[in-house]
PDB file of N, CA and C in Angstrom:
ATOM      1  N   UNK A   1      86.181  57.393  31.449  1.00  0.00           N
ATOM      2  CA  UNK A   1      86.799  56.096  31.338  1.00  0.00           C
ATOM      3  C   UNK A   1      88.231  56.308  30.895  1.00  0.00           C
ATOM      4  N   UNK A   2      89.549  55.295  31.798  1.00  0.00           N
ATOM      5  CA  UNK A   2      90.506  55.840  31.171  1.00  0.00           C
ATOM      6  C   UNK A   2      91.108  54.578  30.709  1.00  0.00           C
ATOM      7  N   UNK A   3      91.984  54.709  29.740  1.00  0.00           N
ATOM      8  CA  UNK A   3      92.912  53.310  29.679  1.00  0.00           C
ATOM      9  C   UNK A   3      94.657  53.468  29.612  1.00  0.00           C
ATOM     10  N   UNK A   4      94.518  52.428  30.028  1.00  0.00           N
ATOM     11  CA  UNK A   4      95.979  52.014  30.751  1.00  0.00           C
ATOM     12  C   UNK A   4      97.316  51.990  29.639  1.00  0.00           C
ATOM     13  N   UNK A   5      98.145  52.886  29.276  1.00  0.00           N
ATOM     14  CA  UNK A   5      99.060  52.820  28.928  1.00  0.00           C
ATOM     15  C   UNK A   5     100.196  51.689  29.619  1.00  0.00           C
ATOM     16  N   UNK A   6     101.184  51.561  28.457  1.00  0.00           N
ATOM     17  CA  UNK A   6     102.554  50.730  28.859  1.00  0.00           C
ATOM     18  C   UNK A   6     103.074  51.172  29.973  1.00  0.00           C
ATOM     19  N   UNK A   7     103.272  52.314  30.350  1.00  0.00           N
ATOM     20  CA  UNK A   7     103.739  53.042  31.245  1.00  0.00           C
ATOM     21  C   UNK A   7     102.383  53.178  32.536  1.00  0.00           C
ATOM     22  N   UNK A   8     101.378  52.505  32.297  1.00  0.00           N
ATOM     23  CA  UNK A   8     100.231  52.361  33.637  1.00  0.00           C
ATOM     24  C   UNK A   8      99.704  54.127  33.677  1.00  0.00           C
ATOM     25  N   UNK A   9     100.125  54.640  32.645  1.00  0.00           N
ATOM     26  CA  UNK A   9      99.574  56.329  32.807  1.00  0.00           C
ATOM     27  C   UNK A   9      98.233  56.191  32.719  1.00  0.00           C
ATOM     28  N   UNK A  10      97.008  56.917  33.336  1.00  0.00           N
ATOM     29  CA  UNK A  10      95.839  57.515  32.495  1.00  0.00           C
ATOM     30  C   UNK A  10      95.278  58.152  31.808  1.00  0.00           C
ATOM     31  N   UNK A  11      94.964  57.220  30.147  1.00  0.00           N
ATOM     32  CA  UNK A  11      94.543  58.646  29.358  1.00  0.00           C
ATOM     33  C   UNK A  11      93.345  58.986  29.573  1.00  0.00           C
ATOM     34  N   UNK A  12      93.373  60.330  28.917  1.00  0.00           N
ATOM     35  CA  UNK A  12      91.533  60.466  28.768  1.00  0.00           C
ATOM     36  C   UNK A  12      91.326  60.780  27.767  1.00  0.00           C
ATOM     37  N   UNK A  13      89.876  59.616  28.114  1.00  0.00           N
ATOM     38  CA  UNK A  13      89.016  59.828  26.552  1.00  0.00           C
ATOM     39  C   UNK A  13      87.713  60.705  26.429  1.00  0.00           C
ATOM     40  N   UNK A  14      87.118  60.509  25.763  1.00  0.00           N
ATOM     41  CA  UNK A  14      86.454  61.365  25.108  1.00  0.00           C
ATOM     42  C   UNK A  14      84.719  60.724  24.361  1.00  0.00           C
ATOM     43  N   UNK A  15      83.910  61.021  24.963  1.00  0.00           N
ATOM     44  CA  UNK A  15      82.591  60.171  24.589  1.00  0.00           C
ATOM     45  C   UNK A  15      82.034  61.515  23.991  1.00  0.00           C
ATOM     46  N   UNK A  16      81.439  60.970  22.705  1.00  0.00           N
ATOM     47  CA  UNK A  16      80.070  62.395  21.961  1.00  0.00           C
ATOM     48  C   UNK A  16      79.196  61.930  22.361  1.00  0.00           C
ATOM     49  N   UNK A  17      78.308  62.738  22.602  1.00  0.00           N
ATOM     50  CA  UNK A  17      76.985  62.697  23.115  1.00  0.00           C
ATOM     51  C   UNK A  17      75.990  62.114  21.694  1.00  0.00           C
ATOM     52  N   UNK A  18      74.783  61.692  21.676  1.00  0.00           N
ATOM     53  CA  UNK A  18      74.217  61.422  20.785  1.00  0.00           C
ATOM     54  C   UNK A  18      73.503  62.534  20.146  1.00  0.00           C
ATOM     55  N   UNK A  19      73.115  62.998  18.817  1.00  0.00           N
ATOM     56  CA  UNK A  19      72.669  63.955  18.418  1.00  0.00           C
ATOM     57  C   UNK A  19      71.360  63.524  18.442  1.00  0.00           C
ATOM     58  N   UNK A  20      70.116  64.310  19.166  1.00  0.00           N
ATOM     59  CA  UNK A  20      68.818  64.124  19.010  1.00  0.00           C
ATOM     60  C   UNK A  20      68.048  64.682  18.115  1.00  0.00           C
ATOM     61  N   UNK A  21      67.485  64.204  17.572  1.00  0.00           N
ATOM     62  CA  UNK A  21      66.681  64.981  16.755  1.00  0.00           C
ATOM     63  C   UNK A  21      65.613  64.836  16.855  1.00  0.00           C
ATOM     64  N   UNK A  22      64.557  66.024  16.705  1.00  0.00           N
ATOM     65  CA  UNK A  22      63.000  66.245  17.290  1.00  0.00           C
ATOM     66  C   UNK A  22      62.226  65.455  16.186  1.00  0.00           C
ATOM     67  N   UNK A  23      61.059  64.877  16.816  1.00  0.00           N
ATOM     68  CA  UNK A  23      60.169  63.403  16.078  1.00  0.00           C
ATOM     69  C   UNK A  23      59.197  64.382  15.713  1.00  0.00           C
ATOM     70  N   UNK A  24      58.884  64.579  14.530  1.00  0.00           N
ATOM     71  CA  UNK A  24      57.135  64.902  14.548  1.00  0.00           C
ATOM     72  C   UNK A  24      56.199  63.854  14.088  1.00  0.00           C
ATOM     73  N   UNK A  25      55.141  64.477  14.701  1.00  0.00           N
ATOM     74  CA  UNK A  25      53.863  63.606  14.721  1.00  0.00           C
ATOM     75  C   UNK A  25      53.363  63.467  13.328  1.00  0.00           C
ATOM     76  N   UNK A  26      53.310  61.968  12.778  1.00  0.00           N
ATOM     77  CA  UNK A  26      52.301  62.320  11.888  1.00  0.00           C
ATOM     78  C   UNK A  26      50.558  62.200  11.395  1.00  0.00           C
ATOM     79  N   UNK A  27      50.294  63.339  11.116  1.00  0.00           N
ATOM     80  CA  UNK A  27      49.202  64.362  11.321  1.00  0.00           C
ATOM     81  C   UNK A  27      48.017  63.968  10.450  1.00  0.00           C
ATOM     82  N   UNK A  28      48.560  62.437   9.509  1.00  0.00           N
ATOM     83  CA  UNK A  28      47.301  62.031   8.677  1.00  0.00           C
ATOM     84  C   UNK A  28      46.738  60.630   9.208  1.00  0.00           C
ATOM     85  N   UNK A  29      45.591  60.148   8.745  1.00  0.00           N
ATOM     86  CA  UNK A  29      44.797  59.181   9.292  1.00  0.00           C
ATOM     87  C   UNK A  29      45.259  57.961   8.072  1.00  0.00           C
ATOM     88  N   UNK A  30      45.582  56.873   8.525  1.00  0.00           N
ATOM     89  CA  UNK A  30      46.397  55.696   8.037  1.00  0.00           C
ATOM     90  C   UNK A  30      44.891  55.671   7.237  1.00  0.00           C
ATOM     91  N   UNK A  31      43.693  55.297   7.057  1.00  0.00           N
ATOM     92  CA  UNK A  31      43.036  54.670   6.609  1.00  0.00           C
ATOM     93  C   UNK A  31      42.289  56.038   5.343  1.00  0.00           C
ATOM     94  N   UNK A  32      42.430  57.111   5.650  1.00  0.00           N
ATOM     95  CA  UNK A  32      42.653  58.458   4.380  1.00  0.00           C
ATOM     96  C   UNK A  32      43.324  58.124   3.406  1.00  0.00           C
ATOM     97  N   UNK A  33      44.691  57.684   4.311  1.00  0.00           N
ATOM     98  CA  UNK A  33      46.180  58.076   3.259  1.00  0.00           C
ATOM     99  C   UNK A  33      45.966  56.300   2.153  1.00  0.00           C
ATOM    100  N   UNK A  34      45.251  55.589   2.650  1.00  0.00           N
ATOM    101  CA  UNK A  34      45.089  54.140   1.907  1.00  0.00           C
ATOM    102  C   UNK A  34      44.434  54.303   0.926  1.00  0.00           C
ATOM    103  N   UNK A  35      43.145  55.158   1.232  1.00  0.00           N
ATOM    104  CA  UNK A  35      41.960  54.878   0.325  1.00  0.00           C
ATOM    105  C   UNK A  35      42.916  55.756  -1.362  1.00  0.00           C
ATOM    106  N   UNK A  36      43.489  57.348  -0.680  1.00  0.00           N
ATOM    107  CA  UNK A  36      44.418  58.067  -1.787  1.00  0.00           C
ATOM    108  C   UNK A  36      45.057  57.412  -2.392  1.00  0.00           C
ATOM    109  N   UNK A  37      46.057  57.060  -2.180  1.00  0.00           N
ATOM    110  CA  UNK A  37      47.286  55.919  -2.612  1.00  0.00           C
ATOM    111  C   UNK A  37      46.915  54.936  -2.686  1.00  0.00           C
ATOM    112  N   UNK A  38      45.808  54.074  -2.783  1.00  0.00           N
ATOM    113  CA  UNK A  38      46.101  52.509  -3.161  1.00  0.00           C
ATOM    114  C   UNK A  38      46.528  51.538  -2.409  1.00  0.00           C
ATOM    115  N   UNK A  39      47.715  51.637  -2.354  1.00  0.00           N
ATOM    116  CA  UNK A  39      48.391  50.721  -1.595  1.00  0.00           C
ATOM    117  C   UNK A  39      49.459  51.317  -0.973  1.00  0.00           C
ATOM    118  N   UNK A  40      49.847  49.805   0.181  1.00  0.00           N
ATOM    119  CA  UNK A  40      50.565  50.417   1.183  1.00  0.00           C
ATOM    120  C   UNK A  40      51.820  51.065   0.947  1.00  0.00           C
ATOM    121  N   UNK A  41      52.207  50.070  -0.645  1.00  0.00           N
ATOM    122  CA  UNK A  41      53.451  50.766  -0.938  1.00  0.00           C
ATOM    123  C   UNK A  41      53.572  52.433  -1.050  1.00  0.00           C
ATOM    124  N   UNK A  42      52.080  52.857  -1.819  1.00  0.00           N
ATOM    125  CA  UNK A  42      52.083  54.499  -1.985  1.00  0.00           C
ATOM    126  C   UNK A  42      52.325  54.959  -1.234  1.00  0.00           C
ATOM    127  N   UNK A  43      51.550  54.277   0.204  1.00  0.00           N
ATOM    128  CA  UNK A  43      51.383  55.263   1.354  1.00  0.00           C
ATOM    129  C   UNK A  43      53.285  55.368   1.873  1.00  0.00           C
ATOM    130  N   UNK A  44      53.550  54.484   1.927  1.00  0.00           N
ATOM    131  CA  UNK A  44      55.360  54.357   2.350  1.00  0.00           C
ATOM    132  C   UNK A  44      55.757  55.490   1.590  1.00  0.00           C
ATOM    133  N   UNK A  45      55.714  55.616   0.234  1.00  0.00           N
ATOM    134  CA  UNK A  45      56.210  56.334  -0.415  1.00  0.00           C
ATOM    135  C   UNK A  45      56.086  58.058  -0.194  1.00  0.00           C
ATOM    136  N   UNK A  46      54.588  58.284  -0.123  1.00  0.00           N
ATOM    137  CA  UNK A  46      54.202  59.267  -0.127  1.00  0.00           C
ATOM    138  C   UNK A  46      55.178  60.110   1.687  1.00  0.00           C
ATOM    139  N   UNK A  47      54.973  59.321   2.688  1.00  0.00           N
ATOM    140  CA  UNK A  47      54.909  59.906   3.582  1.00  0.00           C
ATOM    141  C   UNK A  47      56.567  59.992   3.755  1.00  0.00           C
ATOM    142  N   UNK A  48      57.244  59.114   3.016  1.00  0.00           N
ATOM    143  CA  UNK A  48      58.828  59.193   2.849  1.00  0.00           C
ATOM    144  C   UNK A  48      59.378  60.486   2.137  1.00  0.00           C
ATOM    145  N   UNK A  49      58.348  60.877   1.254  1.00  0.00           N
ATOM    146  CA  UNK A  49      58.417  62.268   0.727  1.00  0.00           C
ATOM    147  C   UNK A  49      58.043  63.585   1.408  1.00  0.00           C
ATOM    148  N   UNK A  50      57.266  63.017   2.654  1.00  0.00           N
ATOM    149  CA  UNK A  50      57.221  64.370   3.577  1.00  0.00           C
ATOM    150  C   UNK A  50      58.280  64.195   4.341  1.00  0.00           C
ATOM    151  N   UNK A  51      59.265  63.232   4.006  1.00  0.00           N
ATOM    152  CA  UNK A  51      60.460  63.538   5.361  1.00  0.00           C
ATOM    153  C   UNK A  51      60.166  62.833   6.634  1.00  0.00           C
ATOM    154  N   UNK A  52      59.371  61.710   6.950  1.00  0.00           N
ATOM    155  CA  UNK A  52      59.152  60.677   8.156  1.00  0.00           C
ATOM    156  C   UNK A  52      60.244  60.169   7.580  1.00  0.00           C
ATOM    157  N   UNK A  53      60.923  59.426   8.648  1.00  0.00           N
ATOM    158  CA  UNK A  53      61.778  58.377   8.732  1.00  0.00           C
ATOM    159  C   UNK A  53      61.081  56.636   9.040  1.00  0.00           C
ATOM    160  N   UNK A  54      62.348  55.777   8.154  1.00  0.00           N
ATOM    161  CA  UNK A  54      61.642  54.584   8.010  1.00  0.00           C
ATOM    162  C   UNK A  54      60.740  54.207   9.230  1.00  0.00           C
ATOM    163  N   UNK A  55      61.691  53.959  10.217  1.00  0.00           N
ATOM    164  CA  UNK A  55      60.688  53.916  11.644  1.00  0.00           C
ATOM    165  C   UNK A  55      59.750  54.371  12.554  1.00  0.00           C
ATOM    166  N   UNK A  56      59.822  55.886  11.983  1.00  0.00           N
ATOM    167  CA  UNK A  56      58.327  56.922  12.139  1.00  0.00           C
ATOM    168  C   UNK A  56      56.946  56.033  10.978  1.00  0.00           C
ATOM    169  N   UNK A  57      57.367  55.587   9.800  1.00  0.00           N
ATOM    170  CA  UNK A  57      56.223  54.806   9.096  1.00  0.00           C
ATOM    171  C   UNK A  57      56.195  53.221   9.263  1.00  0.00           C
ATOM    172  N   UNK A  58      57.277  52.509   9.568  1.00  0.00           N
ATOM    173  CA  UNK A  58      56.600  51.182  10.362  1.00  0.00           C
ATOM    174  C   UNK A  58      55.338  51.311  11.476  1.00  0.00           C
ATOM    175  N   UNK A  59      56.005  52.299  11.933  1.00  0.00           N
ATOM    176  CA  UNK A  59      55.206  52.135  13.516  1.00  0.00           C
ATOM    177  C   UNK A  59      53.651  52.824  13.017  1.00  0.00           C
ATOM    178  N   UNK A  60      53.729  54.459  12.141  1.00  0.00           N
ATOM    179  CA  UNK A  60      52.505  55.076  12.353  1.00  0.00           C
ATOM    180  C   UNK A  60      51.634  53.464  11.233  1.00  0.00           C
ATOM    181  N   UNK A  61      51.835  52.638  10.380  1.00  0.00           N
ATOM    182  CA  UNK A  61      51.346  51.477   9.690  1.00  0.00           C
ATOM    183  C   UNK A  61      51.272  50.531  10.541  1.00  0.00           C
ATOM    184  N   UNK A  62      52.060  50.246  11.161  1.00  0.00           N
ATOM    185  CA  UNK A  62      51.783  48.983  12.258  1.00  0.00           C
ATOM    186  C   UNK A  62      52.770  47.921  11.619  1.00  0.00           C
ATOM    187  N   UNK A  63      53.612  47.882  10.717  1.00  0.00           N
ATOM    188  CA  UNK A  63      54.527  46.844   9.764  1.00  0.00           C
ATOM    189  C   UNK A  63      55.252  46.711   9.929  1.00  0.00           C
ATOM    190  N   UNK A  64      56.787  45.889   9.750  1.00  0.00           N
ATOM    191  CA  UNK A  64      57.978  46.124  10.126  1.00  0.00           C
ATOM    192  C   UNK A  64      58.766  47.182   9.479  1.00  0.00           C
ATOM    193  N   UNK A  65      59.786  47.478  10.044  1.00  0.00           N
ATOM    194  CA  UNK A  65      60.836  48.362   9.451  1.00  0.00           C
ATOM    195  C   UNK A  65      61.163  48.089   7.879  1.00  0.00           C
ATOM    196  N   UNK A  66      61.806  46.502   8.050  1.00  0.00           N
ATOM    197  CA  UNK A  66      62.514  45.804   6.676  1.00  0.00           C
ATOM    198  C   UNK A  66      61.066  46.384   5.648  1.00  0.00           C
ATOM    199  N   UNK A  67      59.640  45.950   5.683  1.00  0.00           N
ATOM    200  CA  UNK A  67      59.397  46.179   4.711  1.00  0.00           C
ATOM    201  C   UNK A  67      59.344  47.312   4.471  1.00  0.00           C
ATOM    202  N   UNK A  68      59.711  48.639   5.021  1.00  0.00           N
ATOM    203  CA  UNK A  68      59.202  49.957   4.629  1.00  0.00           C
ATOM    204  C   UNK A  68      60.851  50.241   4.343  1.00  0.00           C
ATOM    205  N   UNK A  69      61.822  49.582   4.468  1.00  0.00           N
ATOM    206  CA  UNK A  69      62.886  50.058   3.904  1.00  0.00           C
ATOM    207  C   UNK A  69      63.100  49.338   2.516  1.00  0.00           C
ATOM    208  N   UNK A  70      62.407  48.093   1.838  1.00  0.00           N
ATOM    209  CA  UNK A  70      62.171  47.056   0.807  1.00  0.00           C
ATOM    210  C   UNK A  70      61.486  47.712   0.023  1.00  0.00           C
ATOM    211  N   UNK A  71      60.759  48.637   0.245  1.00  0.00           N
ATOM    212  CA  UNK A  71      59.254  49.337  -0.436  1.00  0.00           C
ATOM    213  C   UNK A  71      60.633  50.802  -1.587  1.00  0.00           C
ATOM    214  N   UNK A  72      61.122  51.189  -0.184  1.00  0.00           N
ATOM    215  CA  UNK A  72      61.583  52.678  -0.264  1.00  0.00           C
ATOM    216  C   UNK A  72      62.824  52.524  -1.301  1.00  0.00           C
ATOM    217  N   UNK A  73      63.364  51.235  -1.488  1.00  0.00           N
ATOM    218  CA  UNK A  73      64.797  51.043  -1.944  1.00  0.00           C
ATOM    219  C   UNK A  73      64.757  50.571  -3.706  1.00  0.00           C
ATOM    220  N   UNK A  74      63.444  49.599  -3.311  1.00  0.00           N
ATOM    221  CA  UNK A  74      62.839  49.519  -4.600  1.00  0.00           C
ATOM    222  C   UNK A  74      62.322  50.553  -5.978  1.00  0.00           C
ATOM    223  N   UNK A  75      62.775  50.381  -7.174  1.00  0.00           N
ATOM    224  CA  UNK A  75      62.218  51.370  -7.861  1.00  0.00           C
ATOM    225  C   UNK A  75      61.067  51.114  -8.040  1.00  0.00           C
ATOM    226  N   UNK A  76      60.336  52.335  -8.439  1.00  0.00           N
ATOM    227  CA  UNK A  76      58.740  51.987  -8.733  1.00  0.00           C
ATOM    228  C   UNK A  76      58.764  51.769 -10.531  1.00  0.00           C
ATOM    229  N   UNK A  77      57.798  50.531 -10.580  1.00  0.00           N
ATOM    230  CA  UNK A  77      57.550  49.745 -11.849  1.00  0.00           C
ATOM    231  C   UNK A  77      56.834  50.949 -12.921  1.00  0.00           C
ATOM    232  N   UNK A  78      57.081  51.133 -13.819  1.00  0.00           N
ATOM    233  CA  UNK A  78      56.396  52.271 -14.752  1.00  0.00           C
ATOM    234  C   UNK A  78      55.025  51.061 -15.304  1.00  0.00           C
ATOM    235  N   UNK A  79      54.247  51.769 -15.930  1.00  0.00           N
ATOM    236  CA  UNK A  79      53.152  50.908 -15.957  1.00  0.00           C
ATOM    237  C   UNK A  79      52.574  51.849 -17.358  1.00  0.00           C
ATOM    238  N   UNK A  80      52.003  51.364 -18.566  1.00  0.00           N
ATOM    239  CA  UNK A  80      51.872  51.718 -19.459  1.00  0.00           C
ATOM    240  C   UNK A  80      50.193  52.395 -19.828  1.00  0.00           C
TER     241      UNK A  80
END
């Protein structure tokens, strides 16, 4: 793609490619990782600590994004 200088010259530009990065599968059973952790928040938590990304755990939960980024951003409540 070029654009048009004052002078009607053509420059050239320059597009980066997108950096891909390889998805892994994850390898535990949603209804295991519930009964361990409690709740869904654990499970967000836990699997955020193996390094899934927010949208690798919406989807392997079935939930939206927002809440697994609401869960992750949140501190966890200490409890006595």
């Amino acid at each position: 793609m070029a654009k048009a200088t004052k002078t009607n010259e053509a420059v050239e530009t320059h597009t980066v490619a997108p950096v891909l990065t390889e998805v892994k599968p994850i390898p535990f059973k949603y209804d295991e990782l519930l009964a361990e952790h409690k709740t869904k928040s654990g499970v967000i938590r836990f699997l955020a600590s193996k390094e899934y990304s927010r949208g690798q755990i919406a989807k392997f939960m079935g939930i939206k994004y927002q809440f697994v980024r609401n869960v992750l951003i949140t501190p966890v409540k200490k409890t006595a």
